[in-house]
N, C-alpha and C. Protein backbone atom coordinates (compact mmCIF):
# COMPACT_ATOMS: atom_id res chain seq x y z
N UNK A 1 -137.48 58.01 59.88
CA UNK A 1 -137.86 59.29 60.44
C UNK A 1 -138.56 60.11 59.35
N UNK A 2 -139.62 60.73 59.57
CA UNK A 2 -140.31 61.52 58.58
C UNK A 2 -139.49 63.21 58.22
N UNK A 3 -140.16 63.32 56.90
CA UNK A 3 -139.39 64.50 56.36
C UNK A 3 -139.78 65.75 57.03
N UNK A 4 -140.82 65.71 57.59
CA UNK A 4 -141.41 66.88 57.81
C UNK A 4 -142.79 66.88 58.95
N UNK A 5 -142.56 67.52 60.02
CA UNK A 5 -142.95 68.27 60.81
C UNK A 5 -144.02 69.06 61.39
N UNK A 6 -145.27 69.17 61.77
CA UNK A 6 -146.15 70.25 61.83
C UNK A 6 -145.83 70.36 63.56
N UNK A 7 -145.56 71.73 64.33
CA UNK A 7 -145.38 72.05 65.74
C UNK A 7 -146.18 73.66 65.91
N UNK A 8 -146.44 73.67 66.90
CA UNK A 8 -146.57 75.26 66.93
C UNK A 8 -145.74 76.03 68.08
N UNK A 9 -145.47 76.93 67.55
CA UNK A 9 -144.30 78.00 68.94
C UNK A 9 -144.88 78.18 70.22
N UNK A 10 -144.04 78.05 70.74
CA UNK A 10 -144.62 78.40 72.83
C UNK A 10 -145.12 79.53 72.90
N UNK A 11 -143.90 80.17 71.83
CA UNK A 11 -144.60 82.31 72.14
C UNK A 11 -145.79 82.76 71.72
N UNK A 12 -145.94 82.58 70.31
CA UNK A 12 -147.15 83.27 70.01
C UNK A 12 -148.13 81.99 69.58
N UNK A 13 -147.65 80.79 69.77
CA UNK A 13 -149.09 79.96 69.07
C UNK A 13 -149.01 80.01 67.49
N UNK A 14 -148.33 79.76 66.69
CA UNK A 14 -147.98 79.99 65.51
C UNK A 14 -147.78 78.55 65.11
N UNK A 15 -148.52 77.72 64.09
CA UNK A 15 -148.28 76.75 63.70
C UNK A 15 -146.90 76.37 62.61
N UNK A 16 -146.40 75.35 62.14
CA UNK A 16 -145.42 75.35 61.15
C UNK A 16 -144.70 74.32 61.25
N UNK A 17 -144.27 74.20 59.94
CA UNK A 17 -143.59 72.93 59.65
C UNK A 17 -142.19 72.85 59.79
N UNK A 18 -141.53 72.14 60.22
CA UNK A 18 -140.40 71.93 59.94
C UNK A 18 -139.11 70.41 59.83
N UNK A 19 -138.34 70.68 59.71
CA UNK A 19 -137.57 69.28 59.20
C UNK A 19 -137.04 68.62 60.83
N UNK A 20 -137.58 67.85 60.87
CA UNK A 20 -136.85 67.09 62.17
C UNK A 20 -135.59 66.96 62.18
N UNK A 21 -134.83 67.14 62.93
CA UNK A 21 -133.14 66.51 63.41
C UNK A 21 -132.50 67.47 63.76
N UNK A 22 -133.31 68.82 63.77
CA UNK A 22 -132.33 69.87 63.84
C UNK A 22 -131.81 70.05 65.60
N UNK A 23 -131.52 70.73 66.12
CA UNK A 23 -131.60 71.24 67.50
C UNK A 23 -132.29 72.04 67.95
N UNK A 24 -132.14 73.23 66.72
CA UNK A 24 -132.87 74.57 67.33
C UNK A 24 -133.67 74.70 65.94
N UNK A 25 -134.79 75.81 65.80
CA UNK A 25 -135.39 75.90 65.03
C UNK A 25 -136.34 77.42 65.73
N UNK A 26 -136.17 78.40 64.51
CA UNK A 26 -136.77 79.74 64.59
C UNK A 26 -138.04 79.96 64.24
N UNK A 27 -139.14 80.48 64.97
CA UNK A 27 -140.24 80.78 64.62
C UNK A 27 -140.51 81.57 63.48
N UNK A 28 -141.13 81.60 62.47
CA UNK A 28 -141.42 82.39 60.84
C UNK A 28 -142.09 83.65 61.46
N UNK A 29 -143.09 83.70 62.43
CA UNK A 29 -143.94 84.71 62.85
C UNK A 29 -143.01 85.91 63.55
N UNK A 30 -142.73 85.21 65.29
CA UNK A 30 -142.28 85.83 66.66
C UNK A 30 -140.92 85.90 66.22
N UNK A 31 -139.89 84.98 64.90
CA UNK A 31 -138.49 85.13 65.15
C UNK A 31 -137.82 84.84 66.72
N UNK A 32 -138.49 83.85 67.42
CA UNK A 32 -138.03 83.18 68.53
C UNK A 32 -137.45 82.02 68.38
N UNK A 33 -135.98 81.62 68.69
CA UNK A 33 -135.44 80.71 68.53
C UNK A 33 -135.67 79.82 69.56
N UNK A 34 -136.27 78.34 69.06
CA UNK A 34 -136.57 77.31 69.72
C UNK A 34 -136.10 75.84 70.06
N UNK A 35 -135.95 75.56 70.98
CA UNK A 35 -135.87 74.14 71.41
C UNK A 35 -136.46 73.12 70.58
N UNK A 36 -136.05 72.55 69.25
CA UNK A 36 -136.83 71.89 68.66
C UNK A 36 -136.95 70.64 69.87
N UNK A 37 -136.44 70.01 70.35
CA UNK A 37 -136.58 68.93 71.60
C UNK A 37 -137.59 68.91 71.72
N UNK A 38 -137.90 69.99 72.27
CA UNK A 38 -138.58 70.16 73.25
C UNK A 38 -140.26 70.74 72.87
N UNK A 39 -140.46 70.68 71.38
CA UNK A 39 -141.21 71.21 70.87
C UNK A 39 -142.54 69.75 70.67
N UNK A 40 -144.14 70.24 71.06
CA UNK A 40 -144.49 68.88 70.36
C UNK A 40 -144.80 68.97 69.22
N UNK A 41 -144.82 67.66 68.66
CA UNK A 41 -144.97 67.38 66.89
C UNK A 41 -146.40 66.66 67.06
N UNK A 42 -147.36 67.52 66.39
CA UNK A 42 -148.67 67.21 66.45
C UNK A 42 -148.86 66.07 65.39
N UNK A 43 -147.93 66.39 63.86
CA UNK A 43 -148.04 65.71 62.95
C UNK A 43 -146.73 65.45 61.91
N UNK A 44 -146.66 64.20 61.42
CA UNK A 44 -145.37 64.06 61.11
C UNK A 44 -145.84 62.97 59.21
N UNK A 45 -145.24 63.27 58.21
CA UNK A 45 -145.21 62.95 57.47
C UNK A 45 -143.95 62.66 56.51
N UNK A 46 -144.01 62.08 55.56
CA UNK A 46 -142.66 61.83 54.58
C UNK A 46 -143.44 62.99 53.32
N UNK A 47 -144.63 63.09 53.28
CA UNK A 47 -145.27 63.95 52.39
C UNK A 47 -145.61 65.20 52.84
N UNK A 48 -144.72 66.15 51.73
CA UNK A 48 -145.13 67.85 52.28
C UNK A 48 -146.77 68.09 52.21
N UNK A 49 -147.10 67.62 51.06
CA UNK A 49 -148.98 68.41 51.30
C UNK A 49 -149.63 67.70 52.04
N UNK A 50 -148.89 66.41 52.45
CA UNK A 50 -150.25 66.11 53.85
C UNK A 50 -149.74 66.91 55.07
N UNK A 51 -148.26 67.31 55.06
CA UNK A 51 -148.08 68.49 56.04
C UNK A 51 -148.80 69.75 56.12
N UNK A 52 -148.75 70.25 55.17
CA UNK A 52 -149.42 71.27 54.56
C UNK A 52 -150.97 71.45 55.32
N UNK A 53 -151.59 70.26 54.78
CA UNK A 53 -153.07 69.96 55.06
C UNK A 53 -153.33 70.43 56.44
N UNK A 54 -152.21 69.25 57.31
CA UNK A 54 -152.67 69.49 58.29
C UNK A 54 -152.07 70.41 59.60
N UNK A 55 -151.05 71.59 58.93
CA UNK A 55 -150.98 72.36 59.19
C UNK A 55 -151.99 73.81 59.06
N UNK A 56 -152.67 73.56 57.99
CA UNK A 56 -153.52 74.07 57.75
C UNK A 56 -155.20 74.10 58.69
N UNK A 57 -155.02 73.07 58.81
CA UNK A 57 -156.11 72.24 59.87
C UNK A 57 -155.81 72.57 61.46
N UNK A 58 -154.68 72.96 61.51
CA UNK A 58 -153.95 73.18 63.23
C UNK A 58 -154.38 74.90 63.03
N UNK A 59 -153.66 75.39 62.12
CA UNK A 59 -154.03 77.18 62.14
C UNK A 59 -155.95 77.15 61.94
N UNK A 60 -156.40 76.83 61.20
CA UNK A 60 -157.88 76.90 61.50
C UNK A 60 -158.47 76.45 62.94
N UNK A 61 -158.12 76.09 63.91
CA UNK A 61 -158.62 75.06 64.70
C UNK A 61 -158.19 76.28 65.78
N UNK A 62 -157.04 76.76 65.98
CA UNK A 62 -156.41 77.57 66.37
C UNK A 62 -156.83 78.55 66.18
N UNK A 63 -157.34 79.26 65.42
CA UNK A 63 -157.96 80.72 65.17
C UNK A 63 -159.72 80.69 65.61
N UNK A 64 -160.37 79.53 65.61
CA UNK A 64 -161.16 79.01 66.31
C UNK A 64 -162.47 78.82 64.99
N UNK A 65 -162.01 78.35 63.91
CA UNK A 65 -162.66 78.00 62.93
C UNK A 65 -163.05 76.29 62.72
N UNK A 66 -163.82 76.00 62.28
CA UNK A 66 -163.84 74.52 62.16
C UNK A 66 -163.82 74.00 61.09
């Protein structure tokens, strides 16, 4: 299972990483507590800066930059 996570929140569209296995998991932005389940995982790595990257790559894409 990988260390780490890239999803974005239902509420506001907020990208972010986080550690798989949990249950629930709180948004950094909205502070909305979430269904990790139920959340999709766009990108999944054992390495934080390729998380990073392409979390970075999800918020640009998202703000409507290329």
């Amino acid at each position: 299972m990988p260390r780490f996570a890239v999803v974005v929140c239902q509420h506001c569209k907020n990208a972010f990483i986080m550690e798989p296995g949990h249950k629930t998991v709180m948004c950094r932005k909205c502070n909305k507590r979430l269904d990790a389940t139920r959340l999709k995982v766009f990108f999944s790595s054992d390495d934080l800066k390729e998380a990073q990257t392409a979390r970075a790559s999800m918020v640009a894409s998202l703000s409507g930059d290329t």
